[in-house]
Protein backbone atom coordinates (compact mmCIF):
# COMPACT_ATOMS: atom_id res chain seq x y z
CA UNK A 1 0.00 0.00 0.00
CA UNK A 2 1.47 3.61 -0.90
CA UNK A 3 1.97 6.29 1.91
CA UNK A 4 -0.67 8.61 0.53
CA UNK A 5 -2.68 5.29 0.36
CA UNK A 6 -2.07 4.69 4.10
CA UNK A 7 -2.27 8.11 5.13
CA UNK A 8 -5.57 9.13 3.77
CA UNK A 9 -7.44 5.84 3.79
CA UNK A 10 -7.61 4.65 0.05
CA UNK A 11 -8.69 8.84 0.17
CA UNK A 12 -7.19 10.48 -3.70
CA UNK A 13 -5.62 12.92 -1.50
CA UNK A 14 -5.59 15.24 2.06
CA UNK A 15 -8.10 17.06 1.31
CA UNK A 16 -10.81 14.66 0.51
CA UNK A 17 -9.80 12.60 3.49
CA UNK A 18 -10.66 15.51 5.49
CA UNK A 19 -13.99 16.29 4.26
CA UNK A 20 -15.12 12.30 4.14
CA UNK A 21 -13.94 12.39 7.99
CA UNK A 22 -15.13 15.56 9.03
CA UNK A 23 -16.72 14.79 12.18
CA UNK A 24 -14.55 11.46 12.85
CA UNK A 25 -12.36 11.03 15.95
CA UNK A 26 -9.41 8.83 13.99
CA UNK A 27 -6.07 7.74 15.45
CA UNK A 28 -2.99 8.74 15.44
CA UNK A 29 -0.89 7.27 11.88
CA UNK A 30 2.71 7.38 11.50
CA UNK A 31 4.02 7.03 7.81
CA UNK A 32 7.42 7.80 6.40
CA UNK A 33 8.09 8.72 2.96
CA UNK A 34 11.07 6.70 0.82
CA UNK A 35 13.73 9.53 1.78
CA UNK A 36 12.85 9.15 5.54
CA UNK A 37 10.37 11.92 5.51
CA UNK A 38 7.91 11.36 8.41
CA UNK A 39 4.46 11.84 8.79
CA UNK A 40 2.16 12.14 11.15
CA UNK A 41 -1.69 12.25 11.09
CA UNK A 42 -2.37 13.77 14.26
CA UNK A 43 -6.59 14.31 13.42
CA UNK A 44 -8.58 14.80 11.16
CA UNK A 45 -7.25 17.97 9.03
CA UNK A 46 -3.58 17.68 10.92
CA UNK A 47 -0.39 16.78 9.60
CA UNK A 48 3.02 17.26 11.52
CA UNK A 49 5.66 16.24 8.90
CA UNK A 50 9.68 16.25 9.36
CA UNK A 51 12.84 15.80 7.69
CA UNK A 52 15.17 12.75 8.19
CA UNK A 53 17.27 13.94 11.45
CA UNK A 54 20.82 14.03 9.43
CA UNK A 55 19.38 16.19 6.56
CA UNK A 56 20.23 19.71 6.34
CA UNK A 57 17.57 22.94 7.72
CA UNK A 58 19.05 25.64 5.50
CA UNK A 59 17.14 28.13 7.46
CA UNK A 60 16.95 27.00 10.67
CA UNK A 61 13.20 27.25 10.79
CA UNK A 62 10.11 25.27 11.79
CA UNK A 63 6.47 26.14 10.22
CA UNK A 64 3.09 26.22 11.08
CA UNK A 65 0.89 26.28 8.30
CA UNK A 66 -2.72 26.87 8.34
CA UNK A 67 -5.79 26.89 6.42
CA UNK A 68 -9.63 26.53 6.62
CA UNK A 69 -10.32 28.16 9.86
CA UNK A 70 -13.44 29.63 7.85
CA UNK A 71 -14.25 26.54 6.13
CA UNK A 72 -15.76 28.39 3.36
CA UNK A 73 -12.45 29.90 1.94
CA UNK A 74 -10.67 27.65 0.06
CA UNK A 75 -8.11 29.06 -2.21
CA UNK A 76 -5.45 28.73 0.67
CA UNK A 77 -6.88 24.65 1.39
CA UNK A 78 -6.55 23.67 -2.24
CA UNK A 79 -3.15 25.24 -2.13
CA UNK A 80 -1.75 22.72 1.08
CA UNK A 81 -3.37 20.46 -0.76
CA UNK A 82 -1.40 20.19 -3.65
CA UNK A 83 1.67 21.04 -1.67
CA UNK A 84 0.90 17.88 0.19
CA UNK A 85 0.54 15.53 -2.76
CA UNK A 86 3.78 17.22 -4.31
CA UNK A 87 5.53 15.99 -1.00
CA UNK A 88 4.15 12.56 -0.44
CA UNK A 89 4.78 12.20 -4.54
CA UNK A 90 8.74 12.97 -3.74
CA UNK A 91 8.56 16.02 -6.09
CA UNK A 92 10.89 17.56 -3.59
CA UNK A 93 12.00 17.25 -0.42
CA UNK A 94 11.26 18.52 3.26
CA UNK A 95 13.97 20.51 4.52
CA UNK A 96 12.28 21.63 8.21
CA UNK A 97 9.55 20.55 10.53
CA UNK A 98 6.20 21.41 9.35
CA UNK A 99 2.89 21.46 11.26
CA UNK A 100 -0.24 21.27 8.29
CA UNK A 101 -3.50 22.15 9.21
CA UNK A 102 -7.05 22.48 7.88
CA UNK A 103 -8.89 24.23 10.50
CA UNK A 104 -12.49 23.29 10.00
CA UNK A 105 -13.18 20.23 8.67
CA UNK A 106 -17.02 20.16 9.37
CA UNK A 107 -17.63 24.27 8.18
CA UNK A 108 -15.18 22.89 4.83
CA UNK A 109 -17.81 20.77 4.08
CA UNK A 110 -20.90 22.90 4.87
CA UNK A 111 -19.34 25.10 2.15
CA UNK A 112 -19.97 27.55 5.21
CA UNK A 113 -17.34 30.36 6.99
CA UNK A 114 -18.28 28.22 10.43
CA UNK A 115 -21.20 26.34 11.97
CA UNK A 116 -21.49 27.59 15.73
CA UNK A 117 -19.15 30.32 16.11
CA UNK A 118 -16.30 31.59 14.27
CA UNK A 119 -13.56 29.78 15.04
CA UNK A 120 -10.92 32.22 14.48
CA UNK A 121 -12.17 34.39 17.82
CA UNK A 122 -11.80 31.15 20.52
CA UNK A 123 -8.06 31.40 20.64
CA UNK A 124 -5.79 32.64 22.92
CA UNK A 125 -8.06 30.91 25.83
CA UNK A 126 -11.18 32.27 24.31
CA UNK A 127 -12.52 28.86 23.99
CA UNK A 128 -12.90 28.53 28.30
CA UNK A 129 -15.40 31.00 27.90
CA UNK A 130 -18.61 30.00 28.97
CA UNK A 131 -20.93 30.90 26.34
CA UNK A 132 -18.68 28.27 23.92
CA UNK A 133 -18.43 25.29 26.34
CA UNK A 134 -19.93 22.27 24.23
CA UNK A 135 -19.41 23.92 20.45
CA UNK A 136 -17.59 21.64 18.46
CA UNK A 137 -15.24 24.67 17.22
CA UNK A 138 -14.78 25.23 20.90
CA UNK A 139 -12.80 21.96 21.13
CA UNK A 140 -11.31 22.18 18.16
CA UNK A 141 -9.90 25.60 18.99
CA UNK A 142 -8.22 23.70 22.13
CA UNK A 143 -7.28 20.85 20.26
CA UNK A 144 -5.35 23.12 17.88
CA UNK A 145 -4.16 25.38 20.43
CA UNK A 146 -2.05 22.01 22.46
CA UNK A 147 -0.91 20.80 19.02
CA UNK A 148 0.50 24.05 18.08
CA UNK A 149 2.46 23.90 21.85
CA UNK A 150 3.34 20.18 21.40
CA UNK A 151 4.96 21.32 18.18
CA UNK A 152 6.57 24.72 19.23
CA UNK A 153 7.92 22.34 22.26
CA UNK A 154 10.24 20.45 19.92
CA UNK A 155 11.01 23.00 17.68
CA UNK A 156 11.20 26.07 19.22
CA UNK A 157 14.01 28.17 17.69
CA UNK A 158 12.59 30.15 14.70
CA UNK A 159 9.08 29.11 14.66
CA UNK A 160 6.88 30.58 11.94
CA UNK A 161 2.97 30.75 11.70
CA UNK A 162 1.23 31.35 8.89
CA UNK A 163 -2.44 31.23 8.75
CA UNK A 164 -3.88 31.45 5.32
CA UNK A 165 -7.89 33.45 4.66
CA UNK A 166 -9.64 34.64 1.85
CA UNK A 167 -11.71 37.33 2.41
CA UNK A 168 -15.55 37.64 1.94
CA UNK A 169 -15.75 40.75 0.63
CA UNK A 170 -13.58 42.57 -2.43
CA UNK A 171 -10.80 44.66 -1.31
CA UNK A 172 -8.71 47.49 -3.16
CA UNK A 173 -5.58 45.60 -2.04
CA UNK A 174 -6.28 41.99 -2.88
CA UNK A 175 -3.21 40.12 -0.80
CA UNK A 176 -2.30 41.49 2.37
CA UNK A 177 -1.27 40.36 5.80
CA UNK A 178 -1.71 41.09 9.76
CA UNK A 179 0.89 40.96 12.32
CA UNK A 180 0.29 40.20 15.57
CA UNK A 181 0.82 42.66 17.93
CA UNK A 182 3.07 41.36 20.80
CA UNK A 183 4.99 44.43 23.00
CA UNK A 184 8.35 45.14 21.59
CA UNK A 185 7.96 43.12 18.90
CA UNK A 186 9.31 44.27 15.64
CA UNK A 187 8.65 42.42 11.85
CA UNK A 188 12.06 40.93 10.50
CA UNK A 189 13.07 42.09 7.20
CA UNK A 190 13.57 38.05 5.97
CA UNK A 191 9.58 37.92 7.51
CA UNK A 192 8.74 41.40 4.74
CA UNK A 193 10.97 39.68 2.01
CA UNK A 194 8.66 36.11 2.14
CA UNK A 195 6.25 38.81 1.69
CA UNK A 196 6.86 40.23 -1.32
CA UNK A 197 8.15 36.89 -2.69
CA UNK A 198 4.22 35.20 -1.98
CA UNK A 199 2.83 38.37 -3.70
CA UNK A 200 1.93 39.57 -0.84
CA UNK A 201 2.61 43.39 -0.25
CA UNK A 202 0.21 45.44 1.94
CA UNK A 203 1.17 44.67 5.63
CA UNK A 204 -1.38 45.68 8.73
CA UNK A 205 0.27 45.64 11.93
CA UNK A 206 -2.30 45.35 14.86
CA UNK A 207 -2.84 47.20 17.39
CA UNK A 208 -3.37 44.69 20.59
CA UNK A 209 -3.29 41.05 21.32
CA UNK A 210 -6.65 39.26 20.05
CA UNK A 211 -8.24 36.07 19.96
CA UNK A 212 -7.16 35.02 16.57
CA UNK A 213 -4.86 31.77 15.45
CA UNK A 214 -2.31 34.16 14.23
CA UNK A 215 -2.66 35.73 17.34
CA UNK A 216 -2.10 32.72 19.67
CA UNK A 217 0.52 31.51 18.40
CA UNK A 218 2.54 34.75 18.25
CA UNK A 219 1.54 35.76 21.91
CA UNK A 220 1.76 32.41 23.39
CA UNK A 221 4.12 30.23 21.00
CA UNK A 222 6.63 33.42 20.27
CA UNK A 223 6.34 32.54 17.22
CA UNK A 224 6.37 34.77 13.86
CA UNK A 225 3.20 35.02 12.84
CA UNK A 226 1.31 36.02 10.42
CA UNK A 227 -2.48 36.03 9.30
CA UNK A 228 -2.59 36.57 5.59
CA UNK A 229 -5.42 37.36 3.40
CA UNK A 230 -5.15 36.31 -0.22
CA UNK A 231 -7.96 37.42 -2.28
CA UNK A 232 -11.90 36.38 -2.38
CA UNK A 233 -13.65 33.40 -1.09
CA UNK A 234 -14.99 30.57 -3.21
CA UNK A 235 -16.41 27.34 -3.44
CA UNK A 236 -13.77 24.61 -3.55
CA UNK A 237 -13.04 23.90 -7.54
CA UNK A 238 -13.55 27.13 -8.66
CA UNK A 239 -11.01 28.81 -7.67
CA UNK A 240 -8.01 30.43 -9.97
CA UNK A 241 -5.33 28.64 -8.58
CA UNK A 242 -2.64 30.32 -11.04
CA UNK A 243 -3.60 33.27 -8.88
CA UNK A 244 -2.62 31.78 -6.09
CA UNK A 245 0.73 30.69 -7.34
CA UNK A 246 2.88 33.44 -5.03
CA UNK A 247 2.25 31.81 -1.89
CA UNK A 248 2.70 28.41 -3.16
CA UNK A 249 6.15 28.82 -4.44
CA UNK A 250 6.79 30.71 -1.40
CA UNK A 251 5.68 28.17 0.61
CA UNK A 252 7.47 25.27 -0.91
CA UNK A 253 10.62 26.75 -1.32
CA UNK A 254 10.59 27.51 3.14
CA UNK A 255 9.65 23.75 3.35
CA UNK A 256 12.19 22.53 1.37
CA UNK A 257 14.69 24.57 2.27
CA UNK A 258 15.43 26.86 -0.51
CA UNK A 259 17.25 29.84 -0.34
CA UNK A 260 15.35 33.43 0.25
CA UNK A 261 14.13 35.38 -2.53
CA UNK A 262 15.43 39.21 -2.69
CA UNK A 263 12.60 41.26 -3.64
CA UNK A 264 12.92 42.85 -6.89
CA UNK A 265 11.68 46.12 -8.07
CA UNK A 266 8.45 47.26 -8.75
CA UNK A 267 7.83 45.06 -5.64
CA UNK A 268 10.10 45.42 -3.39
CA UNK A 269 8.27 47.60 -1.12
CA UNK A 270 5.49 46.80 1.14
CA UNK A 271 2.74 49.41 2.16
CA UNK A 272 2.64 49.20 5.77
CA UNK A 273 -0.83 50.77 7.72
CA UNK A 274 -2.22 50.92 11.33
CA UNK A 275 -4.80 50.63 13.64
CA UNK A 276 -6.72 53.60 14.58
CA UNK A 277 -9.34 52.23 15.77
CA UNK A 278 -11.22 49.02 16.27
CA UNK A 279 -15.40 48.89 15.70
CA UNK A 280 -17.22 46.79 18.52
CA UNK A 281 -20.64 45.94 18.21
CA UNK A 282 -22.02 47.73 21.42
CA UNK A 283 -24.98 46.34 21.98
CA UNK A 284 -29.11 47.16 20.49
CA UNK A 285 -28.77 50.79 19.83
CA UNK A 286 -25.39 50.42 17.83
CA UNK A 287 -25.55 51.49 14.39
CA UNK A 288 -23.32 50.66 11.64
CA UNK A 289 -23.14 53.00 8.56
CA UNK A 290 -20.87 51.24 6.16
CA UNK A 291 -22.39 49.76 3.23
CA UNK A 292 -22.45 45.74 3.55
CA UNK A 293 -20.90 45.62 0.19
CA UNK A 294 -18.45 48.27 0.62
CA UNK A 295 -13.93 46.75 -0.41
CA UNK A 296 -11.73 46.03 2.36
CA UNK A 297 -9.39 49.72 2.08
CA UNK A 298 -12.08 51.77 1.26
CA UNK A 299 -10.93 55.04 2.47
CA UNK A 300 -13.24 57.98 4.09
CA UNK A 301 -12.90 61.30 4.34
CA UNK A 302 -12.40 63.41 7.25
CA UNK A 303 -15.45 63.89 9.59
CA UNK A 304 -17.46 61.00 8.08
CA UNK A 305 -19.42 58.99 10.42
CA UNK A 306 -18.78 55.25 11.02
CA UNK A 307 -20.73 54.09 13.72
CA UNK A 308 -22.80 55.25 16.76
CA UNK A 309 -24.81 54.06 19.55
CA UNK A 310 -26.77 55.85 22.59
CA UNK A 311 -23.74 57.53 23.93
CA UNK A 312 -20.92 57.64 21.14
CA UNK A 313 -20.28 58.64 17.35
CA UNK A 314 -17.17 57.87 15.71
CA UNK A 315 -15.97 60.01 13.04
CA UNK A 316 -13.46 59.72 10.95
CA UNK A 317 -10.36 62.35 12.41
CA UNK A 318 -8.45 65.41 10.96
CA UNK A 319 -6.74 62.39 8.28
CA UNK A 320 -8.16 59.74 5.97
CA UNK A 321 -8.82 56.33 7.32
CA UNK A 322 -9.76 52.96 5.71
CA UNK A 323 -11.99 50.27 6.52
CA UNK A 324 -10.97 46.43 6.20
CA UNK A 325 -12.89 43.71 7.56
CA UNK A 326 -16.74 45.56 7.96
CA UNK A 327 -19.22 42.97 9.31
CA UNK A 328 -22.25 44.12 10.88
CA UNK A 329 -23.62 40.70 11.74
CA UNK A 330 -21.22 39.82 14.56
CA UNK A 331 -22.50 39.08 18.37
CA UNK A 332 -22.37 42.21 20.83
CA UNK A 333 -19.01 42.65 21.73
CA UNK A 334 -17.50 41.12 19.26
CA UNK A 335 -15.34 43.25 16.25
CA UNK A 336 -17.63 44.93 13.22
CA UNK A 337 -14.44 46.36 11.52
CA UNK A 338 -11.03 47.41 12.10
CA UNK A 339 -10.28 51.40 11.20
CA UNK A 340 -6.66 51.69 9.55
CA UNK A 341 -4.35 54.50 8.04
CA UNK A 342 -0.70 54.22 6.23
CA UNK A 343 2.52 54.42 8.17
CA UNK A 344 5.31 56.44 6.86
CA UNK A 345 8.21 54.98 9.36
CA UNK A 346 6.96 52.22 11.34
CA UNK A 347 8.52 51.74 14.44
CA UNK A 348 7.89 47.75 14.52
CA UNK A 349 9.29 46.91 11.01
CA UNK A 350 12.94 46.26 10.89
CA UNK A 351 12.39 46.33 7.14
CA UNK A 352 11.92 49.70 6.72
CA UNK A 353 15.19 51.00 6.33
């Protein structure tokens, strides 16, 4: 019987494994590959895969790489995907540990962004809280949370995260990716430079620690982290993949190894904004007056109102300010949109010299 065969249960590939065990509690499977790859099937969705022990780690890294937390966007699942046939197929070979994960499973197969709650708000401990106790995302949010620390425990120099979205709504700057914020934490220029090389060159460094999988793992797992947003959510098949292509070469050349990519003129640079402010729905009286259809960077003018309730407005200041990720159907308390401006000389981003 082949490894893929083994791995993924007679299954064509990971992917439709995952969805034809969605809800399934399966077992632990070792495998190893015919160069002494191995691989482990931790769940349903998880794959830790690693290097034979005398082979070389070029850069000295370990990865996290994640997908499907909003089972409904699945450019960035069909992309592990096929970087996980490549592998098992010996198209090239695994230079550092790798942690693989498809966030979701049961919200992949809805065709839906979650089922209960939105999975990518129960990190960070969110998941203890009492109004999730019992949600299946709940436990997966745990679940994912001690395999992420199982894995940072044996590899804990130069961890990187990368958690891979598609957005539901357009946006004027199609790729672009969040940092964590973590105190005293600054981006490293070889962090800007995979980047650029994944196509990837509007950066959004946030403005307090959150409840996100990005989040988490930068906070808790030190690691470098990163969520990244890579264009527009759709239905699995249908999506462009050639569009996708940046983050896939990126992504295979950190995993086996390959040697960084200087970014080249035009793009070389990346446009780096802030957080001004962050929307919360408030409660009954809050109103939100950004058009549900309205891109990710829209900018408004000075003195336009954003939101109110019974006791506040919010108005844009004496400067332009964009809006990325507006969402007025979100539970009270929970974030409606994030307010952002550009950053001439940002203090957290070593690659700004």
């Amino acid at each position: 019987m082949s490894v893929s065969a083994s791995l993924f249960d007679s299954c064509p590939d990971w992917l439709a494994h995952t969805l034809a065990n969605s809800g399934a509690p399966l077992p632990e499977l070792k495998a190893q590959l015919p160069d002494g790859t191995r691989v482990i099937r931790r769940a349903v969705g998880v794959l830790e895969v690693s290097p034979p022990s005398d082979r070389l780690n070029p850069n000295h890294d370990g990865l996290i790489i994640s997908a499907g937390v909003h089972g409904n966007e699945t450019a960035p699942i069909e992309v592990l995907n096929a970087l996980v046939t490549e592998l098992i197929n010996g198209e090239w070979s695994l230079a550092c540990p790798v942690l693989l994960i498809l966030g979701n499973p049961p919200a992949m197969v809805a065709g839906k962004r979650f089922l209960e709650v939105n999975l990518n708000r129960l990190f960070h401990g969110s998941h203890n809280n009492a109004a999730y106790q019992g949600l299946p995302e709940s436990a997966r949010a745990q679940f994912l949370e001690e395999t992420c620390r199982q894995f940072a425990t044996l590899y804990p120099d130069n961890l990187c995260h990368y958690d891979l979205h598609t957005a539901i709504r357009p946006s004027r700057r199609e790729k672009f990716a969040l940092y964590p914020f973590v105190e005293c934490r600054e981006v490293p220029r070889a962090q800007c430079d995979f980047l650029l090389e994944a196509g990837v060159e509007t950066l959004l460094l946030q403005h307090r620690a959150g409840t996100t999988f990005s989040s988490f793992s930068a906070s808790v797992l030190q690691a470098e982290s990163f969520t990244v947003e890579l264009g527009k959510v759709r239905p699995l098949g249908q999506n462009d993949l050639d569009r996708f292509r940046g983050i896939a070469d990126a992504l295979r050349r950190r995993m086996s190894g390959g040697a960084p990519v200087p970014p080249q003129p035009p793009h070389d640079k990346l446009a780096v904004f802030e957080v001004v402010h962050e929307i919360l729905n408030t409660g009954d009286s809050f109103r939100f007056h950004v058009p549900d259809d309205v891109a990710n960077f829209t900018e408004y003018a000075p003195g336009t109102l954003i939101w109110e309730d019974q006791e506040t407005q919010y108005r844009i200041g004496h400067s332009p300010e964009s809006i990325v990720f507006p969402n007025r159907d979100v539970p009270v308390g929970q974030r409606v949109g994030l307010l952002i401006r550009p950053v001439r000389f940002p203090a957290r981003l070593l690659c700004s010299g």
